[in-house]
N, C-alpha and C. Protein backbone atom coordinates (compact mmCIF):
# COMPACT_ATOMS: atom_id res chain seq x y z
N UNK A 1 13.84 -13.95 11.40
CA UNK A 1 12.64 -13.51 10.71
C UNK A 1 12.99 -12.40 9.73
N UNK A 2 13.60 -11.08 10.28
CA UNK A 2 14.03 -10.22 9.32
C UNK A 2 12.72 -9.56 8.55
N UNK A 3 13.04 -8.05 8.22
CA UNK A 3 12.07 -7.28 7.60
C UNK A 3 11.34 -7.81 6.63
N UNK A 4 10.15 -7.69 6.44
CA UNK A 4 9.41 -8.42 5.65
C UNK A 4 9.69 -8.04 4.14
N UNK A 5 9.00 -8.34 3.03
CA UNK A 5 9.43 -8.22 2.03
C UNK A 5 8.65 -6.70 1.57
N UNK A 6 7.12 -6.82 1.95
CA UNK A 6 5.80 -5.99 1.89
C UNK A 6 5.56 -5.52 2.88
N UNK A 7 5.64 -4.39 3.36
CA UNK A 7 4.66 -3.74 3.89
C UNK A 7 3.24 -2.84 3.74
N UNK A 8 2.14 -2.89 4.85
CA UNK A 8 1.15 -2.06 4.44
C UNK A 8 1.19 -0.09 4.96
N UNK A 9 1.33 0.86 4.20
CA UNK A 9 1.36 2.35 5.10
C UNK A 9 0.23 2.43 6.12
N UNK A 10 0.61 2.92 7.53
CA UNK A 10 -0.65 3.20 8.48
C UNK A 10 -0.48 1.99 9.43
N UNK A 11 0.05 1.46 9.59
CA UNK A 11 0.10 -0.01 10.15
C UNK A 11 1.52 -0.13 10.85
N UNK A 12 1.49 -1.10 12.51
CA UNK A 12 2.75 -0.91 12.68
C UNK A 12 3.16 -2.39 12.01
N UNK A 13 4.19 -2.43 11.92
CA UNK A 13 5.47 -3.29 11.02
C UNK A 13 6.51 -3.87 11.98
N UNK A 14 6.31 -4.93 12.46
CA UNK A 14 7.38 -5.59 13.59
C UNK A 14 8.16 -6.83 13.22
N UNK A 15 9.64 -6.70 13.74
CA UNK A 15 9.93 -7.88 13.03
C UNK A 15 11.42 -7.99 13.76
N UNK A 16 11.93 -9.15 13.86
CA UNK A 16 12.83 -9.12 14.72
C UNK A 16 14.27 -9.92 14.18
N UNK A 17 15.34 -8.82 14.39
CA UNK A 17 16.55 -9.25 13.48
C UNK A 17 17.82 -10.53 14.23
N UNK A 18 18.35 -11.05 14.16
CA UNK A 18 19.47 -12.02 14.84
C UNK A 18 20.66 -11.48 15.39
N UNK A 19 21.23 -11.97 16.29
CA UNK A 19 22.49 -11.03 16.00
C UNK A 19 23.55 -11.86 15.30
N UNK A 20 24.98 -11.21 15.06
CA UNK A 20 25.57 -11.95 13.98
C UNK A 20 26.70 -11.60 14.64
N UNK A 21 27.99 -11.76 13.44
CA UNK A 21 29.56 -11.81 13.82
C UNK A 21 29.75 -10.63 13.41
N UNK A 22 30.77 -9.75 13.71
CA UNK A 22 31.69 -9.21 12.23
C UNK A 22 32.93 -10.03 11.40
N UNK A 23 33.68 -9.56 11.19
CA UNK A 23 34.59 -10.01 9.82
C UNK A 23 35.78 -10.81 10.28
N UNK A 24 35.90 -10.44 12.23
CA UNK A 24 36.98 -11.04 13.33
C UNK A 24 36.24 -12.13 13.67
N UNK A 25 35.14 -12.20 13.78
CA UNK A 25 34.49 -13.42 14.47
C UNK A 25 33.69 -13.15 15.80
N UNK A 26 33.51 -11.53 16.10
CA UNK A 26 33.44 -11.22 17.45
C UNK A 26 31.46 -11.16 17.36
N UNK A 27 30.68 -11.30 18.28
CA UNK A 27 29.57 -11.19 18.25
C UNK A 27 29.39 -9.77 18.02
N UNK A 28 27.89 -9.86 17.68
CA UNK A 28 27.36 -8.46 17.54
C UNK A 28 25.90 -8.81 18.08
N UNK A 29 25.87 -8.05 18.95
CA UNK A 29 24.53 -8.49 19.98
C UNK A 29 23.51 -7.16 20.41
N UNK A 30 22.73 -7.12 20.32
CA UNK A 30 21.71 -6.12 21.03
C UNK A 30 22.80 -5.60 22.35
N UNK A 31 23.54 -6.28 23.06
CA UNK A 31 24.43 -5.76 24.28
C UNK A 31 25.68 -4.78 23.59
N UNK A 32 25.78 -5.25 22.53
CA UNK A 32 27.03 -4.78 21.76
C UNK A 32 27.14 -3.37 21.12
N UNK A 33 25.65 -3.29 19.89
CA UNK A 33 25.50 -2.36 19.05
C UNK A 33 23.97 -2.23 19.29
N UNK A 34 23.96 -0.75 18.94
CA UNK A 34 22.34 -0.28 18.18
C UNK A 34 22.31 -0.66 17.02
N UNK A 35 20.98 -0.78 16.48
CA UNK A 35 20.78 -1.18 15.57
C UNK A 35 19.36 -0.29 14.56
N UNK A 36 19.76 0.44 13.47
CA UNK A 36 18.54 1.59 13.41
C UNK A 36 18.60 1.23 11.24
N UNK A 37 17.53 0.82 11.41
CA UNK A 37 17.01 1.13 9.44
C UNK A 37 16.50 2.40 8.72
N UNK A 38 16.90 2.35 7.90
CA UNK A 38 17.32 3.69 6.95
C UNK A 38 16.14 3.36 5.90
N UNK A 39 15.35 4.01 5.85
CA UNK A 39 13.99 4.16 4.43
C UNK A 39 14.65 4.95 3.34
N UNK A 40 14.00 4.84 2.23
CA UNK A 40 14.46 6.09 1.24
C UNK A 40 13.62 5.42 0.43
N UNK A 41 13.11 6.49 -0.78
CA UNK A 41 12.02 6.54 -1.92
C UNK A 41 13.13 7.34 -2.52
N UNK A 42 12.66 7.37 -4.47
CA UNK A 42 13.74 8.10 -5.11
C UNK A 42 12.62 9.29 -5.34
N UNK A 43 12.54 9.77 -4.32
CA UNK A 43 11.41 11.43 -4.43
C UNK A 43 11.53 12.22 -3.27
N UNK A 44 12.24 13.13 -3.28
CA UNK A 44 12.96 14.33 -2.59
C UNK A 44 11.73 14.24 -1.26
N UNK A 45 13.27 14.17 -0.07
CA UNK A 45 12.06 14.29 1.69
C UNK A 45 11.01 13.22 1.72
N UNK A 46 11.68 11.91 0.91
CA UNK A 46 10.66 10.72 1.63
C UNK A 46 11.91 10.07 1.94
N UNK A 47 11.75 9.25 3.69
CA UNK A 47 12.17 8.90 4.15
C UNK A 47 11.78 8.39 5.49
N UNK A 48 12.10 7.44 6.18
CA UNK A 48 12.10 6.68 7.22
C UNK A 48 12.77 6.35 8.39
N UNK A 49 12.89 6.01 9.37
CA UNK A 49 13.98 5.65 10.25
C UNK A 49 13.28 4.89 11.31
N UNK A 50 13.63 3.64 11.66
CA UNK A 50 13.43 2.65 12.86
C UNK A 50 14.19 2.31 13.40
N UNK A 51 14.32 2.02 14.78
CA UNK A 51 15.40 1.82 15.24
C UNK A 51 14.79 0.45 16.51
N UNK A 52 15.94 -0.25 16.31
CA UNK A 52 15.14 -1.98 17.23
C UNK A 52 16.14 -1.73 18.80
N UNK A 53 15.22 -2.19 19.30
CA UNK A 53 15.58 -2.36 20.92
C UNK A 53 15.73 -4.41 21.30
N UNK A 54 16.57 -4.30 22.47
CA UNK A 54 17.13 -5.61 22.56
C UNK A 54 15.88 -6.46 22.61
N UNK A 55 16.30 -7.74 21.82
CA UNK A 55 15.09 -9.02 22.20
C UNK A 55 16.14 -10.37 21.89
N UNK A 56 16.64 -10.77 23.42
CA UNK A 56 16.83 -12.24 23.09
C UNK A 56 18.52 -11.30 22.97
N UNK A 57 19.32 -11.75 22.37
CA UNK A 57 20.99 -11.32 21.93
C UNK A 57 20.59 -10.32 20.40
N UNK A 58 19.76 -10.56 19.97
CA UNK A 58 19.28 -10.10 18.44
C UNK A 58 18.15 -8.79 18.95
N UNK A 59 17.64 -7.99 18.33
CA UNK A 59 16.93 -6.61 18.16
C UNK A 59 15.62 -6.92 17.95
N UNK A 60 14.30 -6.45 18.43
CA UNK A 60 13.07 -6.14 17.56
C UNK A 60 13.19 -4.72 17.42
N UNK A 61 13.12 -4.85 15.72
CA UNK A 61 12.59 -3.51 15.49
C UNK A 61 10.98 -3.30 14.94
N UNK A 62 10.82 -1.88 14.88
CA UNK A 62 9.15 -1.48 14.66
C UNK A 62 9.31 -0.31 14.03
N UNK A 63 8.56 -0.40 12.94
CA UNK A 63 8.25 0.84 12.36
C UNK A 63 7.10 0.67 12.61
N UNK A 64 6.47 2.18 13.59
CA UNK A 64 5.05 2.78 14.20
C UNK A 64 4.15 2.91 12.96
N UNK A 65 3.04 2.61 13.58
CA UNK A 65 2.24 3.26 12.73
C UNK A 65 2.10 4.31 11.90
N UNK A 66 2.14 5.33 12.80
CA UNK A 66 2.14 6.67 12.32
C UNK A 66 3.38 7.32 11.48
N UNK A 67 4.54 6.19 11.18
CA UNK A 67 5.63 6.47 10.70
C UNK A 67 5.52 5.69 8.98
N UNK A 68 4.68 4.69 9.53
CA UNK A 68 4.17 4.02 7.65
C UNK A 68 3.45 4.63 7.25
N UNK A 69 2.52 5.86 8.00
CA UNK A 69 1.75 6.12 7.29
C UNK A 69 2.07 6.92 6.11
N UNK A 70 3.25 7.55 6.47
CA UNK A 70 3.77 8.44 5.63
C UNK A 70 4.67 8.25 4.67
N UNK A 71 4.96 6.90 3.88
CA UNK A 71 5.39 6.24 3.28
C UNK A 71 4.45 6.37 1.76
N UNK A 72 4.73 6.71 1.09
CA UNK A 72 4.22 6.65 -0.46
C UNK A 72 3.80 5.14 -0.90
N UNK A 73 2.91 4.38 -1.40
CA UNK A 73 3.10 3.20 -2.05
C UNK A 73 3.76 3.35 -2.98
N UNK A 74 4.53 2.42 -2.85
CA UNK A 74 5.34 2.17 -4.54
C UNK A 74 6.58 0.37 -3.79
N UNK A 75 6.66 -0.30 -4.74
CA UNK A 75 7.32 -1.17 -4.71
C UNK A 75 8.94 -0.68 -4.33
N UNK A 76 9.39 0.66 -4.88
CA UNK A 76 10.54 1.01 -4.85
C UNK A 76 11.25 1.28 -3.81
N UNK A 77 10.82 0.85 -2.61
CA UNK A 77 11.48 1.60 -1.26
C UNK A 77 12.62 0.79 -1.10
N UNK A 78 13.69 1.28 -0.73
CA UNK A 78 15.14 0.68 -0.71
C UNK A 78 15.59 0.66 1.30
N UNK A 79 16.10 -0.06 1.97
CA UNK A 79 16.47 0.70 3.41
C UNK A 79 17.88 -0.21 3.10
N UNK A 80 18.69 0.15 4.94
CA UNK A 80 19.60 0.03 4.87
C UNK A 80 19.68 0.32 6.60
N UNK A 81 20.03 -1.02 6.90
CA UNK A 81 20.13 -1.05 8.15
C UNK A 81 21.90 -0.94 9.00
N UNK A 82 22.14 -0.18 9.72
CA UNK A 82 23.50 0.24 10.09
C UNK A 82 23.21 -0.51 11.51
N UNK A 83 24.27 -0.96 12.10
CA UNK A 83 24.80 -1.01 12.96
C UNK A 83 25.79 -0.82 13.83
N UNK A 84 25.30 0.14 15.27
CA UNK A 84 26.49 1.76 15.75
C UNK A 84 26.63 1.34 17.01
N UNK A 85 28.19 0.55 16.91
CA UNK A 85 29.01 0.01 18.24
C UNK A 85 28.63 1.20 19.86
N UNK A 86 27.97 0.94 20.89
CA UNK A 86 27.48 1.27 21.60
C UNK A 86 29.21 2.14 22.68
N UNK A 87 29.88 1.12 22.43
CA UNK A 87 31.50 1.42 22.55
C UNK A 87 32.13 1.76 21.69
N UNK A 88 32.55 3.39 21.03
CA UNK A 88 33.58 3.51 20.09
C UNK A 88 32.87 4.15 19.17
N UNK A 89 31.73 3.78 18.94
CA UNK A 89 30.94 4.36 17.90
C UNK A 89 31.03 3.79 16.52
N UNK A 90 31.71 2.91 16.29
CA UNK A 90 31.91 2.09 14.82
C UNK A 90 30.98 2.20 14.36
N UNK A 91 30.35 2.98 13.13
CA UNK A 91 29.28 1.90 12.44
C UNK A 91 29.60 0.84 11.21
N UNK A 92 28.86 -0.19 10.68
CA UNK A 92 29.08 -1.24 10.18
C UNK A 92 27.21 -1.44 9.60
N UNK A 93 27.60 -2.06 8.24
CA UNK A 93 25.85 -2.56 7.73
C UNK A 93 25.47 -3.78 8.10
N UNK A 94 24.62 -3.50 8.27
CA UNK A 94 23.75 -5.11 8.48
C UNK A 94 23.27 -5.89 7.33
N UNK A 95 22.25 -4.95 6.75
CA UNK A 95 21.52 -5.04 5.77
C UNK A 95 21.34 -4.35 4.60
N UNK A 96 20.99 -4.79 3.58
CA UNK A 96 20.39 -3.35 3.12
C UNK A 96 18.96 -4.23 1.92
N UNK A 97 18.70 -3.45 1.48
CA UNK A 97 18.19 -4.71 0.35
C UNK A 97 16.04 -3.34 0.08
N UNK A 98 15.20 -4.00 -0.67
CA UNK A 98 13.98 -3.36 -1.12
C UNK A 98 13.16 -3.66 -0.76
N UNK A 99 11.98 -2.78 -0.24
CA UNK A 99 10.64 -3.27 0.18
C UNK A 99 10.00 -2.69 -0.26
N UNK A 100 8.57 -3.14 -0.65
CA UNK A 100 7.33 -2.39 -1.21
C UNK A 100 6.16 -1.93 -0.29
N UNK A 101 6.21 -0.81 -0.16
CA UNK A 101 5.10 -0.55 0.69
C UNK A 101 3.30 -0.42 -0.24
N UNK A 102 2.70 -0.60 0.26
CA UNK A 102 1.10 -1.07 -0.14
C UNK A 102 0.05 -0.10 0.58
N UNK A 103 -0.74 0.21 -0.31
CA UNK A 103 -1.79 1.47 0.01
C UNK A 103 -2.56 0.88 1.13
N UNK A 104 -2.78 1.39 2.65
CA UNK A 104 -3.64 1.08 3.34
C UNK A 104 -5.18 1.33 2.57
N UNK A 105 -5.85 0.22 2.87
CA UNK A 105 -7.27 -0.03 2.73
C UNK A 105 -8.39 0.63 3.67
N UNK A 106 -7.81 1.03 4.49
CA UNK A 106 -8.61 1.80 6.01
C UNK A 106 -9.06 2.99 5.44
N UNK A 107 -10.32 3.46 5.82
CA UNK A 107 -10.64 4.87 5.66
C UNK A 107 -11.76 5.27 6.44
N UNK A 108 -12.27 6.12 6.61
CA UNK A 108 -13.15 6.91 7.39
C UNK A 108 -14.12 7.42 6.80
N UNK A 109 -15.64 7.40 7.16
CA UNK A 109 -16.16 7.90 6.49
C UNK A 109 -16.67 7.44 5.12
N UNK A 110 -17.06 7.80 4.28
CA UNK A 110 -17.31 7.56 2.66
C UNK A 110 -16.27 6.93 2.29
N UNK A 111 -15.69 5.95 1.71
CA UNK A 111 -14.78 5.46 1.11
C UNK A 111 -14.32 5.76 -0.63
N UNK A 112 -13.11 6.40 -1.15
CA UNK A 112 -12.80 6.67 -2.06
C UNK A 112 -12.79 5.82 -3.17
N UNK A 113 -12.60 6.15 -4.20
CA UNK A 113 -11.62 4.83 -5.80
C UNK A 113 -10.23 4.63 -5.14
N UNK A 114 -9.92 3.27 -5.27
CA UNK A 114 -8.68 2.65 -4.94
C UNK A 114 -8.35 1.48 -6.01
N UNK A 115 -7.85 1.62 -6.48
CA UNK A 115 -6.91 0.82 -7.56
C UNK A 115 -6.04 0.15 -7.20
N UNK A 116 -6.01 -1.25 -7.01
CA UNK A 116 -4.86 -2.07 -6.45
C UNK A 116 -4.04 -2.44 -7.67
N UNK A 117 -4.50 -2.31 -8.86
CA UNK A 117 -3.65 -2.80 -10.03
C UNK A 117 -2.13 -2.84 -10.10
N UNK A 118 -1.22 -3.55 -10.36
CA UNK A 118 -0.39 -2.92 -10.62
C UNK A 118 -0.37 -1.90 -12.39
N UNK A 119 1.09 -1.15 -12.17
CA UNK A 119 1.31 -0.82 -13.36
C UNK A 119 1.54 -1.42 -14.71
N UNK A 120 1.80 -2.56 -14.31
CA UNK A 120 2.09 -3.46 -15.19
C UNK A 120 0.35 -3.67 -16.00
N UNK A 121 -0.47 -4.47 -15.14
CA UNK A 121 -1.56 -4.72 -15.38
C UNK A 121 -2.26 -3.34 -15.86
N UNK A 122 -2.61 -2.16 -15.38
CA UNK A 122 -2.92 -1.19 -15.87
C UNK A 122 -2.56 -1.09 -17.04
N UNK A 123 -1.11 -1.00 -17.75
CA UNK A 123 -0.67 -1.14 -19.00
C UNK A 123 -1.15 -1.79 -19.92
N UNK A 124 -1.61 -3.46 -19.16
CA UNK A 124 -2.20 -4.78 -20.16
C UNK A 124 -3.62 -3.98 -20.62
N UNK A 125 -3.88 -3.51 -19.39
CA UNK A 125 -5.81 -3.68 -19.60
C UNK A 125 -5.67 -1.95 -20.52
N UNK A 126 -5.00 -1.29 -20.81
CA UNK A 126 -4.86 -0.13 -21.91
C UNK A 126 -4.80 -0.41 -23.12
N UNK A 127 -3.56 -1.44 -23.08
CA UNK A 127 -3.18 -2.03 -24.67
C UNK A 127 -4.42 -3.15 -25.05
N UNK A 128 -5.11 -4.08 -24.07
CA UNK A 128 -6.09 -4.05 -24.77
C UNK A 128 -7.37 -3.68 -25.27
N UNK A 129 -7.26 -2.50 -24.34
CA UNK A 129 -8.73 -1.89 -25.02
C UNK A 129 -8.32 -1.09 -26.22
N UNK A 130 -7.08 -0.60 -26.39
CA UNK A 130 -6.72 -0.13 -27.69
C UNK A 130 -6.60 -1.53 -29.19
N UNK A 131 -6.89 -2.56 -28.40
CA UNK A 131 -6.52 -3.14 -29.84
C UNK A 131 -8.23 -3.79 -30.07
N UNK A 132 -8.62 -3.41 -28.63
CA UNK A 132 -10.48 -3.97 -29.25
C UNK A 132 -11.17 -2.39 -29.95
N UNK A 133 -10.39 -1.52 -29.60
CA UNK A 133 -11.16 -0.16 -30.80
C UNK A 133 -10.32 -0.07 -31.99
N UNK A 134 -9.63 -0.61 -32.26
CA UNK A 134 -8.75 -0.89 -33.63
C UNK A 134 -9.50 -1.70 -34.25
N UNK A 135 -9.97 -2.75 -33.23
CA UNK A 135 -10.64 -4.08 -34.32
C UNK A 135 -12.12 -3.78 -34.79
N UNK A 136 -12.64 -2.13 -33.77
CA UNK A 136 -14.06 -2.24 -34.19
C UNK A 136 -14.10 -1.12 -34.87
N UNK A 137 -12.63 -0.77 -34.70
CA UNK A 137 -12.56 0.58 -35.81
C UNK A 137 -12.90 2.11 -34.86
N UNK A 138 -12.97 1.99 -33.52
CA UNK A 138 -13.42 3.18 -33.37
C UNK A 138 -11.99 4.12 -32.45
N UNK A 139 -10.51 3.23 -32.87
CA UNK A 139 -9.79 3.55 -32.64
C UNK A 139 -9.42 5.66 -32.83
N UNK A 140 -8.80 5.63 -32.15
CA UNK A 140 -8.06 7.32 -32.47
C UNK A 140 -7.06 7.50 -32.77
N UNK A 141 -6.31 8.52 -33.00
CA UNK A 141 -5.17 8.99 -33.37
C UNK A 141 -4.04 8.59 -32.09
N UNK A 142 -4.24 8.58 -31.25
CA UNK A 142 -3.46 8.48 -29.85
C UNK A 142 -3.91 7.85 -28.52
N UNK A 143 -3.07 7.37 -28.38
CA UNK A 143 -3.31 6.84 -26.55
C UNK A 143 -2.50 6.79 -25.59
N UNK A 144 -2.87 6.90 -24.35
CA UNK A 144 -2.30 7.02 -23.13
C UNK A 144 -2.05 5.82 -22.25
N UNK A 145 -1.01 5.08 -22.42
CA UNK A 145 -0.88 3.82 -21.93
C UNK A 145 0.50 4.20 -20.97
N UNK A 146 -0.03 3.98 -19.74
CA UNK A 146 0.91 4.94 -18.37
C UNK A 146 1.46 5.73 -18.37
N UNK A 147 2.61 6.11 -18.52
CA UNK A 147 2.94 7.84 -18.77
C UNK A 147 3.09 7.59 -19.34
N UNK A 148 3.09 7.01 -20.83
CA UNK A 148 2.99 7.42 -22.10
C UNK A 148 2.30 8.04 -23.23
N UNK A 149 2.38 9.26 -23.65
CA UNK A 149 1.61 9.17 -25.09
C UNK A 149 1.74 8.99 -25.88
N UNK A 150 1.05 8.19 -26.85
CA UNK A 150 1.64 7.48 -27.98
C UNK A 150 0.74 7.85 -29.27
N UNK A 151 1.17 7.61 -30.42
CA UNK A 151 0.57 7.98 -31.84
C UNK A 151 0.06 6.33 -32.26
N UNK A 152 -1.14 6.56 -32.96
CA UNK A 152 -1.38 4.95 -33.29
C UNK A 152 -0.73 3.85 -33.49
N UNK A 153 -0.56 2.93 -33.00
CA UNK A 153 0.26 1.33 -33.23
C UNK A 153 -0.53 0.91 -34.42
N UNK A 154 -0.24 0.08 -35.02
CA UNK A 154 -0.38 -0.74 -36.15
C UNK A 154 -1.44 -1.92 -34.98
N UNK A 155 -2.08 -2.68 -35.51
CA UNK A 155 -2.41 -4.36 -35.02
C UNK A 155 -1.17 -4.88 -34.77
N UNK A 156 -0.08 -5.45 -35.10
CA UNK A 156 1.36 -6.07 -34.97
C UNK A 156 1.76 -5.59 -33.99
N UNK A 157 1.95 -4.15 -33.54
CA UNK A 157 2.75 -3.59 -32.83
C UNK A 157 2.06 -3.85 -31.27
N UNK A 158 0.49 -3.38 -31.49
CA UNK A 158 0.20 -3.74 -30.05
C UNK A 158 -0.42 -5.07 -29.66
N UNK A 159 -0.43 -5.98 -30.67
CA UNK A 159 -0.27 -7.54 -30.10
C UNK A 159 1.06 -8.17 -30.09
N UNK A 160 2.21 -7.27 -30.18
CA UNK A 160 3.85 -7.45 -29.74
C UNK A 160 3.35 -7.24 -27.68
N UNK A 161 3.37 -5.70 -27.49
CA UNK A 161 3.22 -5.49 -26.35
C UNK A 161 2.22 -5.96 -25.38
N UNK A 162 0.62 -6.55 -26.03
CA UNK A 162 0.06 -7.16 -24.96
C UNK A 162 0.72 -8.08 -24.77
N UNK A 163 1.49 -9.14 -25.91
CA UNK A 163 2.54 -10.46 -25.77
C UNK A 163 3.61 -10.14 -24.43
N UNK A 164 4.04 -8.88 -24.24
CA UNK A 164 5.30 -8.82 -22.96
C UNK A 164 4.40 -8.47 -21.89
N UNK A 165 3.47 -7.41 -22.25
CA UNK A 165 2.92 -7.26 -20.70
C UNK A 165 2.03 -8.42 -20.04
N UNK A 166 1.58 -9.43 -20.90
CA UNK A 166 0.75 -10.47 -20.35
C UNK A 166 2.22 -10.93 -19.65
N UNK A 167 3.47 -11.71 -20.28
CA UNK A 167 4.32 -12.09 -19.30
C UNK A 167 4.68 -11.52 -17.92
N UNK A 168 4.97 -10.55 -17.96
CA UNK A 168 4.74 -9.53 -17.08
C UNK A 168 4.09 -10.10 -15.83
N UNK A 169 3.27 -9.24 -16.24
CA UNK A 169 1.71 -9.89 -15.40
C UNK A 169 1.77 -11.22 -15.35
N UNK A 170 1.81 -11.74 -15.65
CA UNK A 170 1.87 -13.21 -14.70
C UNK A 170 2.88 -14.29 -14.06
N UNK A 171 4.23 -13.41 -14.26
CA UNK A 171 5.66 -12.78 -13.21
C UNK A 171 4.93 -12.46 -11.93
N UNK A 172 4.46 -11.35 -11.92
CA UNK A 172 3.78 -10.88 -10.97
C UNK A 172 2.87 -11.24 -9.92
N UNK A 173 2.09 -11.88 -11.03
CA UNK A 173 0.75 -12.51 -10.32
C UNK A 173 1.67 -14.27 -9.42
N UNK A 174 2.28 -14.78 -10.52
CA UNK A 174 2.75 -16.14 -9.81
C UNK A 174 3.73 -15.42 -8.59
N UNK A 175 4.69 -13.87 -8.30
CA UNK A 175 5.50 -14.11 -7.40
C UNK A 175 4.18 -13.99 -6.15
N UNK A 176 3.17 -13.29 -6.35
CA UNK A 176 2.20 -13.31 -5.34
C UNK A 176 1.30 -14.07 -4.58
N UNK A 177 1.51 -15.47 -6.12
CA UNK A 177 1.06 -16.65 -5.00
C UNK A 177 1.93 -17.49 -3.96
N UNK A 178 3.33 -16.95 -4.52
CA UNK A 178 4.28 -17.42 -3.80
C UNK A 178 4.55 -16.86 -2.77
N UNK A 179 4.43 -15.77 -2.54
CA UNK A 179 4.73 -14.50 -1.34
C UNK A 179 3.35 -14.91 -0.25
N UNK A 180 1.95 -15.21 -0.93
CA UNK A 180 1.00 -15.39 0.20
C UNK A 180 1.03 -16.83 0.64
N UNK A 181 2.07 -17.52 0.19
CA UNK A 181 1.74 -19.61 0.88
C UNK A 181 1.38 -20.11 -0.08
N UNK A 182 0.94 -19.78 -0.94
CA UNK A 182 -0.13 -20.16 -1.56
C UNK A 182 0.29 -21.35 -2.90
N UNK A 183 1.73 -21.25 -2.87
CA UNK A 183 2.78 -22.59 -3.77
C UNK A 183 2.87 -21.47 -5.51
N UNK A 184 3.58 -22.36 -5.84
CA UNK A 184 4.46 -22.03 -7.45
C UNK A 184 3.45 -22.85 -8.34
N UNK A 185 2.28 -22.01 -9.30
CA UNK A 185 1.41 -22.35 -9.67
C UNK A 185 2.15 -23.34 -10.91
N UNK A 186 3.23 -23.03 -11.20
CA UNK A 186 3.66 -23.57 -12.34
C UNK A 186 4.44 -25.15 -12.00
N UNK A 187 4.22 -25.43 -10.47
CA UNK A 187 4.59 -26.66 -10.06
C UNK A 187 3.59 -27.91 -10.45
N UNK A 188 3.52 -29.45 -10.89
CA UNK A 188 3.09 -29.85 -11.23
C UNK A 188 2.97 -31.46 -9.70
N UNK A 189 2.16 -31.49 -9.06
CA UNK A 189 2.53 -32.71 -8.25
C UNK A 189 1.93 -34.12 -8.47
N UNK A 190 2.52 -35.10 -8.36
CA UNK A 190 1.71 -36.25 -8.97
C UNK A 190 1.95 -37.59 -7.41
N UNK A 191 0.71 -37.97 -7.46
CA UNK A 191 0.32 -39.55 -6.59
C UNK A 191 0.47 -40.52 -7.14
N UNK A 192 1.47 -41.19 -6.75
CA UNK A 192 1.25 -42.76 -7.15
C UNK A 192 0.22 -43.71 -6.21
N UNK A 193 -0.33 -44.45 -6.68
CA UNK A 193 -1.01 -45.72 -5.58
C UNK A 193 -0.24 -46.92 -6.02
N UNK A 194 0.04 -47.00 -4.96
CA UNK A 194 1.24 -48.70 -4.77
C UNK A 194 -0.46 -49.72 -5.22
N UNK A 195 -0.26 -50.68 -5.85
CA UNK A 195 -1.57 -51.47 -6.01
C UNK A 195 -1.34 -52.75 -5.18
């Protein structure tokens, strides 16, 4: 099964790893080694740590609730799972690879503004409201299209960039129908009837 691709913060996260060889051929088993994942964000003192207990010859691990909660959203989270010979102390990687963690939806009380957009899309829906006040004229000197500030675009310039961020965005949007089951929208399937 292996760590998921997405996770949500606030939520526990379970998932259960195989065991494997090393480089001799020798098993590596929940009997053999611990097995503990490494979080990291590129923003000073964010970080993570899970560590899986035996299931089967292979590990379940869990990151607690209360341990996602404290996870920033951002697509950028990187881990890196070690594995530390229970005999000898070797360590050796398992894994390593990116996960995106996702703003819990839960709240208490009055419920806040929550923006699921991505950045990408945020960007689209900027550049085009800057090119519908260009067209009605009630454009300005400057705009703020994600951390950017920018000095007026021409018409050309910002129907260049809605042209990449629409691709973009729908990169995005198709890996998400693919990530929920939901098939490769850009697949085409056809029925024959035998007559």
């Amino acid at each position: 099964m292996g760590i998921p691709p997405s996770i949500t913060a606030g939520v526990d996260v379970v998932w259960v790893d195989a065991a494997t060889t090393d480089i001799f051929g020798n098993a590596v088993t929940s009997a053999t080694h611990n097995l503990t994942y490494y979080f990291r964000l590129n923003t000073a003192g964010e970080g993570a740590t899970a560590t899986g207990i035996a299931y089967a010859d292979g590990w379940k691990v869990t990151l607690p609730a209360a341990t996602s909660a404290g996870l920033d959203p951002s697509p950028n989270w990187y881990f890196q799972a070690l594995l530390t010979a229970i005999s000898g102390g070797a360590v050796t990687e398992y894994s390593r690879g990116q996960v995106e963690v996702q703003a819990s939806l839960a709240y208490a009380g009055t419920p806040g503004a929550f923006d699921g957009r991505t950045q990408s899309q945020k960007d689209l829906d900027t550049v085009q409201a800057a090119i519908r006040a260009l067209m009605t004229g009630g454009a300005t000197q400057e705009y703020r299209i994600g951390n950017r500030s920018l000095k007026r675009y021409d018409l050309s310039e910002l129907l260049a960039w809605e042209s990449r961020l629409k691709a973009i965005v729908a990169r995005e949007n198709k890996a998400k129908l693919i990530a929920s089951g939901l098939g490769d929208p850009n697949n085409l399937y056809v029925r024959f009837n035998q007559g």
